[in-house]
PDB file of N, CA and C in Angstrom:
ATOM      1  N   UNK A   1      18.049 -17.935  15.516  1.00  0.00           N
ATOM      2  CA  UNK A   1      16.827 -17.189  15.226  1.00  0.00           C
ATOM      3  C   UNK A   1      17.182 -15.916  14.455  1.00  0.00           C
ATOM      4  N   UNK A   2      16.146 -15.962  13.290  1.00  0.00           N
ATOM      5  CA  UNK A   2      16.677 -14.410  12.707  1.00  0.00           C
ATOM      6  C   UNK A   2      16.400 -13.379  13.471  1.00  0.00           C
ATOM      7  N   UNK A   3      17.070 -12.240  13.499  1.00  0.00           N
ATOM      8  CA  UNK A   3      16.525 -10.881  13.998  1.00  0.00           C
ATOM      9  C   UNK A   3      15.096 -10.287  13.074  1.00  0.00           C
ATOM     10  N   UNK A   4      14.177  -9.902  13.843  1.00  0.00           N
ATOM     11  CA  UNK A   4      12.794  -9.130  13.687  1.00  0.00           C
ATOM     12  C   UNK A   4      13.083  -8.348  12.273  1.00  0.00           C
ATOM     13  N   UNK A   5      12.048  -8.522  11.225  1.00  0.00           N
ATOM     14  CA  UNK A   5      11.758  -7.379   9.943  1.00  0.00           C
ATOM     15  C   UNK A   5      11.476  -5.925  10.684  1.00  0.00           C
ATOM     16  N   UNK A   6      12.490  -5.103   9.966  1.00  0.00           N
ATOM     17  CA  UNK A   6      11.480  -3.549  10.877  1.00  0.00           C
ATOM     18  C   UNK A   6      10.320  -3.033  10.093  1.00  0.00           C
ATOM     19  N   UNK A   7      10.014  -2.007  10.751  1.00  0.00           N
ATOM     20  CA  UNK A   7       8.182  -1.708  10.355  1.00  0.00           C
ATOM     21  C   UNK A   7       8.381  -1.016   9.403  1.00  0.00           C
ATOM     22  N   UNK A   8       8.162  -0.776   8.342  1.00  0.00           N
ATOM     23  CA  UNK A   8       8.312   0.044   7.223  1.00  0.00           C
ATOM     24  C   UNK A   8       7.647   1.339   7.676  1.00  0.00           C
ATOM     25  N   UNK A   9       8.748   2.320   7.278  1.00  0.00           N
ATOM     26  CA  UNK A   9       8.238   3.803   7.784  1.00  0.00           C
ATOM     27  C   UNK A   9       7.814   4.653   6.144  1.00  0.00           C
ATOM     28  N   UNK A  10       6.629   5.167   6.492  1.00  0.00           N
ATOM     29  CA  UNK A  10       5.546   5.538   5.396  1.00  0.00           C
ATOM     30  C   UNK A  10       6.087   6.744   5.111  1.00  0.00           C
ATOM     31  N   UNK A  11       6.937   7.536   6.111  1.00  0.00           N
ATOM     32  CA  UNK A  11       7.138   9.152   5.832  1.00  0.00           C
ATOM     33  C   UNK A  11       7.170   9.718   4.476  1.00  0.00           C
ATOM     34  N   UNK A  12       7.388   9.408   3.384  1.00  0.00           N
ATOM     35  CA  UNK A  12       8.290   9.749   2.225  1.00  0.00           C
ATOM     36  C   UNK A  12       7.102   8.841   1.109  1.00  0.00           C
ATOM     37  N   UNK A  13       6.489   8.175   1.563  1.00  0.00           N
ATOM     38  CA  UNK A  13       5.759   7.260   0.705  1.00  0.00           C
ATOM     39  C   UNK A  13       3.928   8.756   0.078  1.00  0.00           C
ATOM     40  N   UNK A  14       3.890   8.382  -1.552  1.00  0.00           N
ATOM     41  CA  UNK A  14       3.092   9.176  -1.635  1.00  0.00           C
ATOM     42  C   UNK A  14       1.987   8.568  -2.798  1.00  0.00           C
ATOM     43  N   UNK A  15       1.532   9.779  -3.747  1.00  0.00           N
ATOM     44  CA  UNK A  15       1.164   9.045  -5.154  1.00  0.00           C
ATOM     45  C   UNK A  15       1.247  10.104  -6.200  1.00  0.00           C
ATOM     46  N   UNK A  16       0.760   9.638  -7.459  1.00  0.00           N
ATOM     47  CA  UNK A  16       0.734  10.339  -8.693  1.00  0.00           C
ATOM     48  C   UNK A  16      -0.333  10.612  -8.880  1.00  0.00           C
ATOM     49  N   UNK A  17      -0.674  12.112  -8.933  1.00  0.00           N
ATOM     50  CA  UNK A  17      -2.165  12.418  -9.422  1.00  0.00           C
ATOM     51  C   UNK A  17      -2.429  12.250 -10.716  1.00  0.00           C
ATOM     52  N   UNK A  18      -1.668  11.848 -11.497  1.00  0.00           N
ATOM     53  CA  UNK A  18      -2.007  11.531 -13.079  1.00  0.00           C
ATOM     54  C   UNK A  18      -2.263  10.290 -13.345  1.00  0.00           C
ATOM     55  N   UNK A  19      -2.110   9.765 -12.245  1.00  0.00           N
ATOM     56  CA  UNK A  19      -2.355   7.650 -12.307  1.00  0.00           C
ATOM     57  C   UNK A  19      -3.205   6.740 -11.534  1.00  0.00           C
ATOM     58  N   UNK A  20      -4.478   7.339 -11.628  1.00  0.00           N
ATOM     59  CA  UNK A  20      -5.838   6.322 -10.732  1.00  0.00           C
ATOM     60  C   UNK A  20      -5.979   5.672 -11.619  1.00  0.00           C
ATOM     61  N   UNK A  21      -6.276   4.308 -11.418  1.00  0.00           N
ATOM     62  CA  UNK A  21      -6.595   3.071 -11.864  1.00  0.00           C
ATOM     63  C   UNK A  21      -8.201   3.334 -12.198  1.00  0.00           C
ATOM     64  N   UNK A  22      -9.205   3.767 -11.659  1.00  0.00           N
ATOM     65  CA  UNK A  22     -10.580   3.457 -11.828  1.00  0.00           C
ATOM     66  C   UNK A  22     -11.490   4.856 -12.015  1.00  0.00           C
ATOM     67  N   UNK A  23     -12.432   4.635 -13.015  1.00  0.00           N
ATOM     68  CA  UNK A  23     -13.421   5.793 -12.360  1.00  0.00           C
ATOM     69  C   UNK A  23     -14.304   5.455 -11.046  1.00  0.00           C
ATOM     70  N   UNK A  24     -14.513   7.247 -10.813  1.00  0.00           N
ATOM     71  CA  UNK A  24     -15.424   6.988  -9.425  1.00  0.00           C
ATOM     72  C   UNK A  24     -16.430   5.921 -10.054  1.00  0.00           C
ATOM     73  N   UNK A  25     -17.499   5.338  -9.177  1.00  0.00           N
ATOM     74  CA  UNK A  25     -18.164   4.105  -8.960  1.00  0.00           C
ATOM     75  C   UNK A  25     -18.003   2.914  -9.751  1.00  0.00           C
ATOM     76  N   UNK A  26     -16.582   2.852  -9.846  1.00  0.00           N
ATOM     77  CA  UNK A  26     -16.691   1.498 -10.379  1.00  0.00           C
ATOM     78  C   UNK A  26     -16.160   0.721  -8.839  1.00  0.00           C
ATOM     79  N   UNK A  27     -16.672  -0.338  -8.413  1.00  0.00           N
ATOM     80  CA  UNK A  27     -16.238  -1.007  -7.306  1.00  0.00           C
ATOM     81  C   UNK A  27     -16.195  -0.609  -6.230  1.00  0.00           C
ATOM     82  N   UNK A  28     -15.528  -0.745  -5.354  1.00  0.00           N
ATOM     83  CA  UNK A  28     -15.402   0.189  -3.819  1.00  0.00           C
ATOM     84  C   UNK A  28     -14.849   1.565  -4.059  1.00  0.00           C
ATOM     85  N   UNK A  29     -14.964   2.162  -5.656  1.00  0.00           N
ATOM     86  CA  UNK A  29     -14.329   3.610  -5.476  1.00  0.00           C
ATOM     87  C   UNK A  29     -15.937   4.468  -5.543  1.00  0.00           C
ATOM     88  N   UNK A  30     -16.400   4.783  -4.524  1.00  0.00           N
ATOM     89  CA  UNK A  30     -17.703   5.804  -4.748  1.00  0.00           C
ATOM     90  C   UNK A  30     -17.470   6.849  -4.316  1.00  0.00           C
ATOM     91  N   UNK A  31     -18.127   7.586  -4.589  1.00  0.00           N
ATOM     92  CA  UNK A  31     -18.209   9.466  -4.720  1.00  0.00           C
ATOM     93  C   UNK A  31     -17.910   9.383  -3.043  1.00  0.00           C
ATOM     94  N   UNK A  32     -17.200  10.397  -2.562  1.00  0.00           N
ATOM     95  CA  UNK A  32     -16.244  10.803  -1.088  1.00  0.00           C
ATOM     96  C   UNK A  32     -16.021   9.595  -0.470  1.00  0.00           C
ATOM     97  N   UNK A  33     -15.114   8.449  -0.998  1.00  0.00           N
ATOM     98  CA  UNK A  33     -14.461   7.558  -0.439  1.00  0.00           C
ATOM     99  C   UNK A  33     -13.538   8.035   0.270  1.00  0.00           C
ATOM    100  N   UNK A  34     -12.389   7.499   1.587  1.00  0.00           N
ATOM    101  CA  UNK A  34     -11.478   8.050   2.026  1.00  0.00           C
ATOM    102  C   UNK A  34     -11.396   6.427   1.884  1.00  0.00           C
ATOM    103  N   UNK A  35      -9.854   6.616   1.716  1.00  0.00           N
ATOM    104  CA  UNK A  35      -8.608   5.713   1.343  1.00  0.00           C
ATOM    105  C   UNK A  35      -7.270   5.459   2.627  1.00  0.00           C
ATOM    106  N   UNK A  36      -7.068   4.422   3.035  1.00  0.00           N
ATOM    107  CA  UNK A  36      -5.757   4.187   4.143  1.00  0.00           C
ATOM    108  C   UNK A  36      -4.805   2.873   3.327  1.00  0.00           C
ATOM    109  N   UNK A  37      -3.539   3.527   3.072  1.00  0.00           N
ATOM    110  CA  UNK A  37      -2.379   2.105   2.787  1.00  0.00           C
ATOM    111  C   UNK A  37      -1.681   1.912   3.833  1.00  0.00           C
ATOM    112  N   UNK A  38      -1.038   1.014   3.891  1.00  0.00           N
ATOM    113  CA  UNK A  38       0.076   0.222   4.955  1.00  0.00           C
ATOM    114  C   UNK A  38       0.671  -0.652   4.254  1.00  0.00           C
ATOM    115  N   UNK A  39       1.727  -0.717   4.458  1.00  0.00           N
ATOM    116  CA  UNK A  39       3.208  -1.642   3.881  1.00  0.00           C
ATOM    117  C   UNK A  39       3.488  -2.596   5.250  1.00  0.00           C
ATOM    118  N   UNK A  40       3.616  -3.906   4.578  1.00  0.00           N
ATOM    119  CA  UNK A  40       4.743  -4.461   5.720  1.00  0.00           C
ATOM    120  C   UNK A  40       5.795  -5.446   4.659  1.00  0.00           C
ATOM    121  N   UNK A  41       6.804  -5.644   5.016  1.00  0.00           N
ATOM    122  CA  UNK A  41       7.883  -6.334   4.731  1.00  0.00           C
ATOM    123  C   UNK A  41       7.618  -8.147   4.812  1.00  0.00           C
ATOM    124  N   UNK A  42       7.735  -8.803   3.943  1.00  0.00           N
ATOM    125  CA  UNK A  42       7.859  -9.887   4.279  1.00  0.00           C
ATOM    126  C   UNK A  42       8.868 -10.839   3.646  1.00  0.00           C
ATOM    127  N   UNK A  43       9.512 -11.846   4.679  1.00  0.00           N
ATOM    128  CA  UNK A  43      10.668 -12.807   3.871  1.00  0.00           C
ATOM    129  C   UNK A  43       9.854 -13.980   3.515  1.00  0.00           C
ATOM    130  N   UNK A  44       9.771 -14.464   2.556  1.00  0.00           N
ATOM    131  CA  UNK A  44       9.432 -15.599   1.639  1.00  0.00           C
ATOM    132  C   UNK A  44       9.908 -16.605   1.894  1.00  0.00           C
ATOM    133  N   UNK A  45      11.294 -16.515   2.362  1.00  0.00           N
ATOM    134  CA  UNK A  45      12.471 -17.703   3.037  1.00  0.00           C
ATOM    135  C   UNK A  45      11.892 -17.817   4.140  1.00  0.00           C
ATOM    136  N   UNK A  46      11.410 -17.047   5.432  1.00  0.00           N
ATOM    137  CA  UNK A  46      10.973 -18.016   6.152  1.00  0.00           C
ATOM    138  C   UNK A  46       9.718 -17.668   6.658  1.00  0.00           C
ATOM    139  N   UNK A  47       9.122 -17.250   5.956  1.00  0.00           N
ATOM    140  CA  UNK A  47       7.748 -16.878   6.386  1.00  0.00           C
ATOM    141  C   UNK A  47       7.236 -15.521   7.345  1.00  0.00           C
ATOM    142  N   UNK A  48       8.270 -14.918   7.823  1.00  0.00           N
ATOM    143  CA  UNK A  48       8.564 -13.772   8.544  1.00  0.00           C
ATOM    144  C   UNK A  48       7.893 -12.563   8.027  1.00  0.00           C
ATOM    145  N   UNK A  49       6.841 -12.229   8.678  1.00  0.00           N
ATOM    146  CA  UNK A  49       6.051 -10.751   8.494  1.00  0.00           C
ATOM    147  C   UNK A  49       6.574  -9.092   9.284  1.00  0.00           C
ATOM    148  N   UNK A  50       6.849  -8.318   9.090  1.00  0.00           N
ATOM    149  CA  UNK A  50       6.875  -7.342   9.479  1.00  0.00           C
ATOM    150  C   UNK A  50       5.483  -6.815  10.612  1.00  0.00           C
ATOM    151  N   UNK A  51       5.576  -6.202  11.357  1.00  0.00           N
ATOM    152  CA  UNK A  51       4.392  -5.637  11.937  1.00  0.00           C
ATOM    153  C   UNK A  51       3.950  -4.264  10.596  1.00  0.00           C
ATOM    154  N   UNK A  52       3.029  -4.186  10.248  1.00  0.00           N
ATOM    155  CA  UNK A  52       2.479  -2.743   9.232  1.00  0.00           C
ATOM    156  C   UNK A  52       3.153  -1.333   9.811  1.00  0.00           C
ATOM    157  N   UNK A  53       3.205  -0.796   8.708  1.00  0.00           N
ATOM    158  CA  UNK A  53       3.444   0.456   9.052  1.00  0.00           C
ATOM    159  C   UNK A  53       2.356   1.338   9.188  1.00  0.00           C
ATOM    160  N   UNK A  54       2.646   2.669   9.527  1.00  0.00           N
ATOM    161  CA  UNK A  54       1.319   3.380  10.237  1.00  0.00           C
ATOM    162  C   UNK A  54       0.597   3.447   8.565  1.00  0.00           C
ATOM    163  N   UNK A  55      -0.819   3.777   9.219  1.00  0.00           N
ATOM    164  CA  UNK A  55      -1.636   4.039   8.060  1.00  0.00           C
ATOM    165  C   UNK A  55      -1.342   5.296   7.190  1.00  0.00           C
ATOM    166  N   UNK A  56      -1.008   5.187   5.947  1.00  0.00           N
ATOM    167  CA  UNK A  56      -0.852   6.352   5.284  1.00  0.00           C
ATOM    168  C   UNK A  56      -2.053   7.030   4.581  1.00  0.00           C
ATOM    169  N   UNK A  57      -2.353   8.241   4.664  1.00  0.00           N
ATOM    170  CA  UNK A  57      -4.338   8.694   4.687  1.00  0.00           C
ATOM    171  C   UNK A  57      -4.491   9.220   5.879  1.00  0.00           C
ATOM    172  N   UNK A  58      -5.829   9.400   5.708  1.00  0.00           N
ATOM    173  CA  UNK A  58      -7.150   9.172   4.209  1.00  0.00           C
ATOM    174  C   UNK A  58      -6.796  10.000   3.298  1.00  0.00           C
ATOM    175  N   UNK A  59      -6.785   9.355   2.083  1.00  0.00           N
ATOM    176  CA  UNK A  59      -6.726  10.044   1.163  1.00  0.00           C
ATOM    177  C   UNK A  59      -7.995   9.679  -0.208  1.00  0.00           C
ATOM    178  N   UNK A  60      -8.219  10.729  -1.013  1.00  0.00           N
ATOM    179  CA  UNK A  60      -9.606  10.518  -1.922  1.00  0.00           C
ATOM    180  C   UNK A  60      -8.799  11.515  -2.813  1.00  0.00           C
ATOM    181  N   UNK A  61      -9.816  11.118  -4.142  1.00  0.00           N
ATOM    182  CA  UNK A  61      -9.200  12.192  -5.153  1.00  0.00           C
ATOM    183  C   UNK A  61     -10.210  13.770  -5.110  1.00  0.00           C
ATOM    184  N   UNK A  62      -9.622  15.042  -5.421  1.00  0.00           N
ATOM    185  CA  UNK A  62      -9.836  15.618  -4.885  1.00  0.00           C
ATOM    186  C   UNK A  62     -11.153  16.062  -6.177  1.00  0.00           C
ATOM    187  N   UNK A  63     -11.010  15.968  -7.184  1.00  0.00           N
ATOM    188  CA  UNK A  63     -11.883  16.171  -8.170  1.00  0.00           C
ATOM    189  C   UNK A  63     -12.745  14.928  -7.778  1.00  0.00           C
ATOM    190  N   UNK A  64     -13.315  14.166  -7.344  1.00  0.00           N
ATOM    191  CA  UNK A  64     -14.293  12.953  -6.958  1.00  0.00           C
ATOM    192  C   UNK A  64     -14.361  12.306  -8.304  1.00  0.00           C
ATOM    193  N   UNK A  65     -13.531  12.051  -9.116  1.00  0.00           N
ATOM    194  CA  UNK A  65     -13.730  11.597 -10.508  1.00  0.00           C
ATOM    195  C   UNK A  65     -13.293  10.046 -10.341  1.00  0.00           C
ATOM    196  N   UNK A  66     -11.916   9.854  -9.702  1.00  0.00           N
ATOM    197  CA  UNK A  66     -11.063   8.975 -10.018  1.00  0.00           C
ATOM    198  C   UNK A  66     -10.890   7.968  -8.416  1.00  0.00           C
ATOM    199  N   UNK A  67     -10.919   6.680  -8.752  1.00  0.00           N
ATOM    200  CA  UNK A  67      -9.922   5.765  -7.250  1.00  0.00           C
ATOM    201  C   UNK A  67      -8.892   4.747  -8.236  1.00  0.00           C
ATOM    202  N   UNK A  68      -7.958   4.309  -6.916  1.00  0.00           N
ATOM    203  CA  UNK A  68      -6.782   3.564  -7.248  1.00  0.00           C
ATOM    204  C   UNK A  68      -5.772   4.170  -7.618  1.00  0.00           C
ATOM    205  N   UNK A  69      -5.111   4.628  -6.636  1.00  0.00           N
ATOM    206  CA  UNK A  69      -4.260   5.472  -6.156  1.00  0.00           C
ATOM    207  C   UNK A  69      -3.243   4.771  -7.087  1.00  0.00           C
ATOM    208  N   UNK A  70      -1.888   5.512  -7.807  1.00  0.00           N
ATOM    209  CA  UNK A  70      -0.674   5.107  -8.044  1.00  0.00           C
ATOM    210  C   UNK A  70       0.434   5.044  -7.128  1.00  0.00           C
ATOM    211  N   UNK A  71       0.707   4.601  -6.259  1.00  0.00           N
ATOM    212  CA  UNK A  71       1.341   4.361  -4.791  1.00  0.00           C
ATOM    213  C   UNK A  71       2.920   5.190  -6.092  1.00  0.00           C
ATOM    214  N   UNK A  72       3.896   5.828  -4.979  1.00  0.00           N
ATOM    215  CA  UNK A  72       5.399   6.133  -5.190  1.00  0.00           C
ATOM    216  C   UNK A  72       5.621   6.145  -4.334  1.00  0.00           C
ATOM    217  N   UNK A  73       7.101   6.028  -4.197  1.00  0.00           N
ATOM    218  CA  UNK A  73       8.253   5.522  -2.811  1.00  0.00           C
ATOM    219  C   UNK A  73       7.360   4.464  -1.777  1.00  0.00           C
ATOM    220  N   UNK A  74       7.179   3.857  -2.514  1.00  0.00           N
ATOM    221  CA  UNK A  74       6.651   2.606  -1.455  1.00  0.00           C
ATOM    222  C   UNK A  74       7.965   2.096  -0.568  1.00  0.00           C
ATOM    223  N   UNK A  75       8.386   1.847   0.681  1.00  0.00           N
ATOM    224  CA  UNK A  75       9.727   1.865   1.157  1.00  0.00           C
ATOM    225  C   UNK A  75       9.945   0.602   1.047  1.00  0.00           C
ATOM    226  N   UNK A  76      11.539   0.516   0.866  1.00  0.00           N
ATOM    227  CA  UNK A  76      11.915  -1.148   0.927  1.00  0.00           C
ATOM    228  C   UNK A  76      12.638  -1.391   2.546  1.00  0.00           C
ATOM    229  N   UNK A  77      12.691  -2.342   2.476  1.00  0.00           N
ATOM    230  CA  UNK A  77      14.116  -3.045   3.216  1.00  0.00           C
ATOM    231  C   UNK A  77      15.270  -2.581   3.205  1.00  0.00           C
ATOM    232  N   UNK A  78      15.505  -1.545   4.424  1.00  0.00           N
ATOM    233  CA  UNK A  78      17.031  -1.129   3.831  1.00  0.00           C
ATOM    234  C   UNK A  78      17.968  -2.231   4.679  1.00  0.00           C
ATOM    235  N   UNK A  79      17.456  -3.657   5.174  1.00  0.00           N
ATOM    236  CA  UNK A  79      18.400  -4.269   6.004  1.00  0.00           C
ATOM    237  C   UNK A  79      18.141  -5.538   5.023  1.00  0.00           C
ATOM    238  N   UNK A  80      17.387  -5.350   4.012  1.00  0.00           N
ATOM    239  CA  UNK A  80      17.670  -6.722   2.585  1.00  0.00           C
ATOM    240  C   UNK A  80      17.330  -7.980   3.455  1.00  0.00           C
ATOM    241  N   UNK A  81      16.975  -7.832   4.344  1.00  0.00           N
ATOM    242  CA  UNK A  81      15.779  -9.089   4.854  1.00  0.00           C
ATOM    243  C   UNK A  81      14.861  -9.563   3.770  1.00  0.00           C
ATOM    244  N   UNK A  82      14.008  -8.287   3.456  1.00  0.00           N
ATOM    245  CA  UNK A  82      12.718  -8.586   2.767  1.00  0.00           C
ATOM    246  C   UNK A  82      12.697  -9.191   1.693  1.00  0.00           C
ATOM    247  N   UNK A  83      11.878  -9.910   1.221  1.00  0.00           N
ATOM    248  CA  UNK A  83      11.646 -10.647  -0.241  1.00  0.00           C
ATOM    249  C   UNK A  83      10.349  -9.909  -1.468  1.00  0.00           C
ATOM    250  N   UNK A  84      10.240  -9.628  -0.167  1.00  0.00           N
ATOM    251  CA  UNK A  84       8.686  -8.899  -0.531  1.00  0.00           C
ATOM    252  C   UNK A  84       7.484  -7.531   0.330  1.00  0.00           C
ATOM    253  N   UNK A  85       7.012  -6.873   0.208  1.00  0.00           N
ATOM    254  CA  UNK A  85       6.250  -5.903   0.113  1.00  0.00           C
ATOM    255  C   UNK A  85       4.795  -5.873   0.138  1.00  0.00           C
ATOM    256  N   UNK A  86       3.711  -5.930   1.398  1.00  0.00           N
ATOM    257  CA  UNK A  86       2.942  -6.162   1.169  1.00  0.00           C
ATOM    258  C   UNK A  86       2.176  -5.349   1.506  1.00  0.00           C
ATOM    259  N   UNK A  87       1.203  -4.803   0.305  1.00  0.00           N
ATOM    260  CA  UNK A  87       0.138  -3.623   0.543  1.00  0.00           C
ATOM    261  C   UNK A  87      -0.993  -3.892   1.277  1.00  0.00           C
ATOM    262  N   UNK A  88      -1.736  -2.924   2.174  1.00  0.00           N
ATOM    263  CA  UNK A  88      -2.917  -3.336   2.809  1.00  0.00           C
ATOM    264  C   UNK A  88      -3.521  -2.080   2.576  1.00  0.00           C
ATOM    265  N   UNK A  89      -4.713  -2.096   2.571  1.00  0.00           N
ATOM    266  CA  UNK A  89      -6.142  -1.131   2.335  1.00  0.00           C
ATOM    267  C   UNK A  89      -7.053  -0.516   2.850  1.00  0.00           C
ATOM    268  N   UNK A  90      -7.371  -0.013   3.457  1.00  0.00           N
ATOM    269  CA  UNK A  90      -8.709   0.321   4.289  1.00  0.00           C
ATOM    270  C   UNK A  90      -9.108   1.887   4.148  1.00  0.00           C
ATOM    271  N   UNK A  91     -11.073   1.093   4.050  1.00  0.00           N
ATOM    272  CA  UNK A  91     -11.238   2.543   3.326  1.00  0.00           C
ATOM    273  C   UNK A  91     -12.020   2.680   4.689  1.00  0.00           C
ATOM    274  N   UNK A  92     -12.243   3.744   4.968  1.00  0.00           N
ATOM    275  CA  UNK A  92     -13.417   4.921   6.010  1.00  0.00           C
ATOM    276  C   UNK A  92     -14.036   3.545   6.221  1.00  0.00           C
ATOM    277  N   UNK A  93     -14.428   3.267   7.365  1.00  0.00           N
ATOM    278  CA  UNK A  93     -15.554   2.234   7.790  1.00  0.00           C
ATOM    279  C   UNK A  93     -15.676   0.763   7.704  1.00  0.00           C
ATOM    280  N   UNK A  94     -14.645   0.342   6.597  1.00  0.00           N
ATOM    281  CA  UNK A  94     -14.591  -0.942   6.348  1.00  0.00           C
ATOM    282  C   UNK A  94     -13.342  -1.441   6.946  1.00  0.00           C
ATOM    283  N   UNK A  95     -13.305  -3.028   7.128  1.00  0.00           N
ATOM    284  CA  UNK A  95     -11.780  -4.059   7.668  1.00  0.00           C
ATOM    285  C   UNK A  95     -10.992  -3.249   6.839  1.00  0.00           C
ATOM    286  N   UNK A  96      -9.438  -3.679   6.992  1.00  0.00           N
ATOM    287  CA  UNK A  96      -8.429  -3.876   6.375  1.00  0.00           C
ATOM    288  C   UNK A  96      -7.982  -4.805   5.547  1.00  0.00           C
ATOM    289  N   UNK A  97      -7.577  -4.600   4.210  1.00  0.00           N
ATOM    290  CA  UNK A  97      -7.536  -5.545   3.613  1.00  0.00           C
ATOM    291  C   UNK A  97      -5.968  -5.864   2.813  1.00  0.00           C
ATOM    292  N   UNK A  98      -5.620  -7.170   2.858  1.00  0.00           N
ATOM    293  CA  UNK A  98      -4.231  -6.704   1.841  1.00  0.00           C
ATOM    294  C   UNK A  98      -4.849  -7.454   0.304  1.00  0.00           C
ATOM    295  N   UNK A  99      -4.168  -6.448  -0.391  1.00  0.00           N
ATOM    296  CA  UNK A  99      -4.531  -6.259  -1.914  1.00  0.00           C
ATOM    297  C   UNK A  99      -3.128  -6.651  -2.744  1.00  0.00           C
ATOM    298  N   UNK A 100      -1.944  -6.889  -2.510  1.00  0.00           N
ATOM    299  CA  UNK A 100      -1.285  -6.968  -3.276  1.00  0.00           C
ATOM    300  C   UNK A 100       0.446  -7.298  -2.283  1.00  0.00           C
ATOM    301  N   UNK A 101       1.130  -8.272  -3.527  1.00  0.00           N
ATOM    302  CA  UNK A 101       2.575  -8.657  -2.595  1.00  0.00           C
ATOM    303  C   UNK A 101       3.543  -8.048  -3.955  1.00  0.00           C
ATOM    304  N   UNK A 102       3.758  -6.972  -3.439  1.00  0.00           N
ATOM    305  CA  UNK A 102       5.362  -6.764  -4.350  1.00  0.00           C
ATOM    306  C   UNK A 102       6.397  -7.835  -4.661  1.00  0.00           C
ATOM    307  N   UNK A 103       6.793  -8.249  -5.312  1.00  0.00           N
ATOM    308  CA  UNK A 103       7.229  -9.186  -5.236  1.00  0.00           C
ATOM    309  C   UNK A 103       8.768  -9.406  -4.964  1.00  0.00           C
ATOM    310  N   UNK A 104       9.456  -8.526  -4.579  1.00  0.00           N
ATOM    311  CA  UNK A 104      10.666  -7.809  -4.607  1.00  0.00           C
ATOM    312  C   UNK A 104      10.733  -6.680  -3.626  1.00  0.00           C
ATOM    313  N   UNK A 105      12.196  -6.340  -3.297  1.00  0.00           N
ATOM    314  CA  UNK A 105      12.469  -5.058  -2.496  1.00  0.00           C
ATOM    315  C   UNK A 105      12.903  -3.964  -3.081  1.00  0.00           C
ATOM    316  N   UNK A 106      12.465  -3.612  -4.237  1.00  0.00           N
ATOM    317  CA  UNK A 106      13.087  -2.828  -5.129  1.00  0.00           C
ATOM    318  C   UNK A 106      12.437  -1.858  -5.563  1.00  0.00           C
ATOM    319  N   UNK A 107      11.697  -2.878  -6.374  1.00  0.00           N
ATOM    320  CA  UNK A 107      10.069  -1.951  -6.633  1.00  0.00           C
ATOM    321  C   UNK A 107       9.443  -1.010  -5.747  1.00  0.00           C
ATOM    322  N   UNK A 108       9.138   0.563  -5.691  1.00  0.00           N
ATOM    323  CA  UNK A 108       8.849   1.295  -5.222  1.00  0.00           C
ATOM    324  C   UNK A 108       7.617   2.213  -5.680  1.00  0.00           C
ATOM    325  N   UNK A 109       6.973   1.717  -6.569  1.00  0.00           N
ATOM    326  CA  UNK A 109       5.752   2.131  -7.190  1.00  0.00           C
ATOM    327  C   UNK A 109       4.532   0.606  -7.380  1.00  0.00           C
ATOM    328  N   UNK A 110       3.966   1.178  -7.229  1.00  0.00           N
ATOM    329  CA  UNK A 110       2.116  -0.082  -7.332  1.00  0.00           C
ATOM    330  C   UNK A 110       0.967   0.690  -7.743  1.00  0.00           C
ATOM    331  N   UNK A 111       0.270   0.119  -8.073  1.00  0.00           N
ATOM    332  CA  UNK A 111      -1.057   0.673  -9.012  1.00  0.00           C
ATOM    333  C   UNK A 111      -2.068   0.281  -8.893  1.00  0.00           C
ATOM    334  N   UNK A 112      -2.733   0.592  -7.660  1.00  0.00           N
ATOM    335  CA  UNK A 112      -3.946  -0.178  -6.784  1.00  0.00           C
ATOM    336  C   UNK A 112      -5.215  -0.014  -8.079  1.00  0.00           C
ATOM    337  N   UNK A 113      -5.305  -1.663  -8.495  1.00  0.00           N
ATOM    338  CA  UNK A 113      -6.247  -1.899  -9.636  1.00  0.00           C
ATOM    339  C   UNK A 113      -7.182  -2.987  -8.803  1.00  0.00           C
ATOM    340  N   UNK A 114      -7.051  -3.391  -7.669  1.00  0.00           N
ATOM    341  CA  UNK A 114      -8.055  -4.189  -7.353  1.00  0.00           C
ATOM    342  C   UNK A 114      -9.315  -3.286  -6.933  1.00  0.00           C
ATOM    343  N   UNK A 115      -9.997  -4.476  -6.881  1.00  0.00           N
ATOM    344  CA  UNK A 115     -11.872  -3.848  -7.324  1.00  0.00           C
ATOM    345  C   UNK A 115     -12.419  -4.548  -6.134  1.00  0.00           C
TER     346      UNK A 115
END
């Protein structure tokens, strides 16, 4: 049996205020949205999920102009288990959602463009 994926720790994980994907109201980005990400680790080889890491947020842009955060230091695998990286979403009031699989443990930046 393999040993457990660990939980990806968010501490260090942030974004770029020069890189929102959307203007306010286009899609789920409306005027005082609050924003939550979570990472978990996953191996591709055997199907193995990480438990999420804590919610990172709420966060909104502070000028109410812009959503779709430019994620930086998204954390990897420092035990090279992982194959992959998987973002999850949740805004103020609504489920959780995952939006996107890194496809790699390397990659440490994402560009939340889903709508």
């Amino acid at each position: 049996m393999s040993p457990s994926l660990p939980v990806p720790k968010i501490g260090r994980m942030g974004y770029n205020p020069a890189n929102f994907a959307c203007h306010i109201g286009t899609g789920p980005w409306t005027r005082g949205y609050a924003v939550c990400y979570a990472v978990s680790f996953y191996d591709a080889r055997t199907g193995r999920e990480s438990a999420r890491s804590e919610w990172w947020g709420p966060k909104t842009d502070p000028k109410q102009l812009y959503g779709g955060f430019g994620l930086i230091r998204v954390p990897i695998d420092r035990t090279g288990q992982a194959t992959a990286r998987r973002i999850w979403r949740r805004f103020e009031g609504q489920p959780e959602r995952l939006i996107h699989e890194i496809p790699d443990n390397v990659t440490t930046k994402y560009q939340d463009d889903v709508l």
